[in-house]
C-alpha atoms as a PDB file:
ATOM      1  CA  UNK A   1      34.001 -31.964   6.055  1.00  0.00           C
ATOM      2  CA  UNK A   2      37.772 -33.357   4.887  1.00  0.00           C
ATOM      3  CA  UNK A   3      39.742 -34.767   7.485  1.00  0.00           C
ATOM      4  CA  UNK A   4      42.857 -33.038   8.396  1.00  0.00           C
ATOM      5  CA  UNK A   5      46.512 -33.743   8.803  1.00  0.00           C
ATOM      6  CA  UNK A   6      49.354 -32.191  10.797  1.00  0.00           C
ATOM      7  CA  UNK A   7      52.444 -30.949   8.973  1.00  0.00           C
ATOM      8  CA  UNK A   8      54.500 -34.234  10.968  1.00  0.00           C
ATOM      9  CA  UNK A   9      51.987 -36.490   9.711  1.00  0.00           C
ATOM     10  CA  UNK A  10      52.028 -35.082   6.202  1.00  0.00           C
ATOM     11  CA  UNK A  11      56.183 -34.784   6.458  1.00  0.00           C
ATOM     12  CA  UNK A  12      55.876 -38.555   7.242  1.00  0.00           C
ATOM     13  CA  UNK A  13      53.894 -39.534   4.729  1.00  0.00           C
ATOM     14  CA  UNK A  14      55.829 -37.709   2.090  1.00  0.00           C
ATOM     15  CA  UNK A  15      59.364 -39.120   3.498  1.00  0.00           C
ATOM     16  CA  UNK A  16      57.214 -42.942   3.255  1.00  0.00           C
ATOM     17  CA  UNK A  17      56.316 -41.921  -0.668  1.00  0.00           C
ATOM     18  CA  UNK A  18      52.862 -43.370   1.575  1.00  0.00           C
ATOM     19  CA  UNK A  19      50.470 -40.150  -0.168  1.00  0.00           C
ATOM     20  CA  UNK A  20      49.856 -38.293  -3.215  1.00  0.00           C
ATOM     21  CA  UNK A  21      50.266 -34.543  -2.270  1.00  0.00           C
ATOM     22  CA  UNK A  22      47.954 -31.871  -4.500  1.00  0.00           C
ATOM     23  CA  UNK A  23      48.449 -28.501  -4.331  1.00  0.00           C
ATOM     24  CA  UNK A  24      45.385 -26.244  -4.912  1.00  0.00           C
ATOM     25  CA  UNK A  25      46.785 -23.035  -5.884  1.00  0.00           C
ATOM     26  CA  UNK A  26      48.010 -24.189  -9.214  1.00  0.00           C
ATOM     27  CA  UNK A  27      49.851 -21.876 -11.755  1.00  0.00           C
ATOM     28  CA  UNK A  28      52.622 -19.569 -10.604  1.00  0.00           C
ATOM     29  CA  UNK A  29      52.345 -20.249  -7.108  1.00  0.00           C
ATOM     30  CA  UNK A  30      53.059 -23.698  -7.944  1.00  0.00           C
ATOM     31  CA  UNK A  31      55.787 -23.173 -10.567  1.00  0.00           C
ATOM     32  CA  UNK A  32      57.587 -20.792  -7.745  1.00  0.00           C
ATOM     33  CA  UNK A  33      57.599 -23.356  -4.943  1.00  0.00           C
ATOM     34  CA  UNK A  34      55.169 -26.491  -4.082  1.00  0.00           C
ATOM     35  CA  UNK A  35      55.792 -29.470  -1.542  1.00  0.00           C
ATOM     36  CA  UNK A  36      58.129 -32.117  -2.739  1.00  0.00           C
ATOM     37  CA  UNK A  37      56.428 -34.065  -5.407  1.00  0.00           C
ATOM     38  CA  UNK A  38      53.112 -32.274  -5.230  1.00  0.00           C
ATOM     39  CA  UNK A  39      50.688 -32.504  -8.260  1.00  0.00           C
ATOM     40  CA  UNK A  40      49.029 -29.256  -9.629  1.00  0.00           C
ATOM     41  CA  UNK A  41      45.535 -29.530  -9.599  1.00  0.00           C
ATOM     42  CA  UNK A  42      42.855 -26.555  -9.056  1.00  0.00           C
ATOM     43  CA  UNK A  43      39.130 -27.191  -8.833  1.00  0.00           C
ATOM     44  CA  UNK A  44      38.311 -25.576 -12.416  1.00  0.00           C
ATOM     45  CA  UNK A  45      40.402 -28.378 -14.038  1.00  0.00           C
ATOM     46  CA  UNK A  46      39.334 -31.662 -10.540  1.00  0.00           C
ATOM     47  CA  UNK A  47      36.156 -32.714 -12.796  1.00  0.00           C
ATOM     48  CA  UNK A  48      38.653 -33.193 -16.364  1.00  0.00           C
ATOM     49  CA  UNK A  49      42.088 -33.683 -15.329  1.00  0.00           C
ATOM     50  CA  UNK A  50      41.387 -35.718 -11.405  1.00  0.00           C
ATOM     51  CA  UNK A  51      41.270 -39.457 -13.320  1.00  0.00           C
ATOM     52  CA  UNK A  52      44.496 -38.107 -15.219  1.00  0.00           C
ATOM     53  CA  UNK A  53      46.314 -36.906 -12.213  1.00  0.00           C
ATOM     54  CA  UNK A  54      45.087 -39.346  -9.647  1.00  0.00           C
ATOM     55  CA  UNK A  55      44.254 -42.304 -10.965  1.00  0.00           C
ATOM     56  CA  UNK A  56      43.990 -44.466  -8.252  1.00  0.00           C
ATOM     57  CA  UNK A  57      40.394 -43.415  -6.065  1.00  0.00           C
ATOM     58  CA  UNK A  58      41.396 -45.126  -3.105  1.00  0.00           C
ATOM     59  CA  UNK A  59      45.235 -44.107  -2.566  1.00  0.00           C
ATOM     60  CA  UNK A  60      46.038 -41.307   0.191  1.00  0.00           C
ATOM     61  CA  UNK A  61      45.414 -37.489  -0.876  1.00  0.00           C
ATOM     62  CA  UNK A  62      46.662 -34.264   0.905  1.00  0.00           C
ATOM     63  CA  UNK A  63      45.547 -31.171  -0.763  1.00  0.00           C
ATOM     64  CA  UNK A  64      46.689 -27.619   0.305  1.00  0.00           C
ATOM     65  CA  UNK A  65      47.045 -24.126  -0.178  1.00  0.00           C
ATOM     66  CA  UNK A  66      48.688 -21.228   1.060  1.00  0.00           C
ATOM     67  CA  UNK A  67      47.466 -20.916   4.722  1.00  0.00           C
ATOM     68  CA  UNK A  68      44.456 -21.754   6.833  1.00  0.00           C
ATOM     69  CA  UNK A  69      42.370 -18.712   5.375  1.00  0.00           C
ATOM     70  CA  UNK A  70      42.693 -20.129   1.937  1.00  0.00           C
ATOM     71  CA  UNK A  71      40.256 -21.645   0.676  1.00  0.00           C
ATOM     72  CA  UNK A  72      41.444 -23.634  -2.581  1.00  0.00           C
ATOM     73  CA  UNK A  73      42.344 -26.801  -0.727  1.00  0.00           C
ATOM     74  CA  UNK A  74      39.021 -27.423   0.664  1.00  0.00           C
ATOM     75  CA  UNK A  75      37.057 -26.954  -2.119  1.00  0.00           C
ATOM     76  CA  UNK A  76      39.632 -29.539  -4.158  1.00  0.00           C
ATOM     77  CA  UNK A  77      38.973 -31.754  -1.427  1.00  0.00           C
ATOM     78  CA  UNK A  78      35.638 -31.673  -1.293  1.00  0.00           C
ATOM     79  CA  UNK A  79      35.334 -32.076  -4.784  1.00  0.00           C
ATOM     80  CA  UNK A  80      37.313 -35.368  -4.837  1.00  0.00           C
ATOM     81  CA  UNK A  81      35.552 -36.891  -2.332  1.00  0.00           C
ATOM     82  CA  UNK A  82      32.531 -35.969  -4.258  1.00  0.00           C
ATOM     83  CA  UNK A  83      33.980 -37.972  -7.295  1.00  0.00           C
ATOM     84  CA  UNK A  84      34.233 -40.623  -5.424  1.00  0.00           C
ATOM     85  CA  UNK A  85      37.926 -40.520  -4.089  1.00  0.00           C
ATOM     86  CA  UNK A  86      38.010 -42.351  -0.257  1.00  0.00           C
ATOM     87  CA  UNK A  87      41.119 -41.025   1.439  1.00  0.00           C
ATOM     88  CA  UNK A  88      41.295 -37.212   0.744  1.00  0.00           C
ATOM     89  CA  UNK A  89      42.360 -35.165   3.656  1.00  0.00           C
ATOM     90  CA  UNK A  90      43.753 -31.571   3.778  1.00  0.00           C
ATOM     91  CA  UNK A  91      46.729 -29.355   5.668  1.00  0.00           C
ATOM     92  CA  UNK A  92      44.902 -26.911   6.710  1.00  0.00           C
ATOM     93  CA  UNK A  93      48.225 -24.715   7.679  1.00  0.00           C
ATOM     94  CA  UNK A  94      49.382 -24.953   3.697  1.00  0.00           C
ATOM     95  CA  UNK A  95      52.716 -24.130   2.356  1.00  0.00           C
ATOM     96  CA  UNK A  96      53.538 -20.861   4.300  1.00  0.00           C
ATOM     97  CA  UNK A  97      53.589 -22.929   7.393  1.00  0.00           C
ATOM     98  CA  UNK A  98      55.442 -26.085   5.609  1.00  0.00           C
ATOM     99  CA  UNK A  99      57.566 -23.200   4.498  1.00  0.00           C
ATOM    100  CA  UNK A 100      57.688 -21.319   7.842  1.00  0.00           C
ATOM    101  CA  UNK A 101      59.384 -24.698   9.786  1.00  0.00           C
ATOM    102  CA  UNK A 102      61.903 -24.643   7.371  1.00  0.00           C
ATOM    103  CA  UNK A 103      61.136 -28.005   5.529  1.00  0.00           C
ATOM    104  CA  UNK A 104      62.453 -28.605   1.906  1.00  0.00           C
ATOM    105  CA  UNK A 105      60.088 -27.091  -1.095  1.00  0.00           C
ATOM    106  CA  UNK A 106      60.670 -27.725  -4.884  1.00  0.00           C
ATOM    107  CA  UNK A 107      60.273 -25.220  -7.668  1.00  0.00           C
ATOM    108  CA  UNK A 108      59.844 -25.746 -11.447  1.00  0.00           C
ATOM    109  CA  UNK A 109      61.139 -22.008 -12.000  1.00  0.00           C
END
């Protein structure tokens, strides 16, 4: 099972450019709104695009979603770690609650 992180811990992380944030919904969702400097990366394309996207197997991953009953971010995670990626955890809450406590979000729209 992937480790978790809290929304303060992520917001840290992301203000100490300290993790590589991956959103798992991908297309649209991420075009309309992602967190600030998030990769797209769904699990059809983790097996040919992960090496491309996140080169480095050892650096700090957060992958999430829309909200805890999502599943996306999970199954990206789990797939990671299965490729041999060591620090892949995952906000469980996703963006509606990143969204929700009215921290910044960036949009490609």
């Amino acid at each position: 099972m992937t480790a978790l992180i809290t929304r303060d811990e992520l917001k840290a992380a992301i203000d100490a450019k300290t993790v590589t944030v991956v959103d798992a919904l991908g297309g649209e969702y991420y075009a309309k709104q992602h967190l600030p400097g998030a990769v797209s990366l769904v699990l059809a394309d983790v097996d040919a695009h992960a090496a491309t996207v996140l080169p480095d197997r050892g650096a700090a991953i957060v992958t999430y979603c829309s909200n805890p009953a999502c599943p996306n971010s999970g199954q990206v995670a789990d797939r990671l770690t299965a490729l041999g990626y060591t620090d892949v955890r995952k906000y469980r809450e996703g963006i509606e609650d990143w969204a929700g406590a009215g921290l910044p979000l960036e949009s490609q729209v």
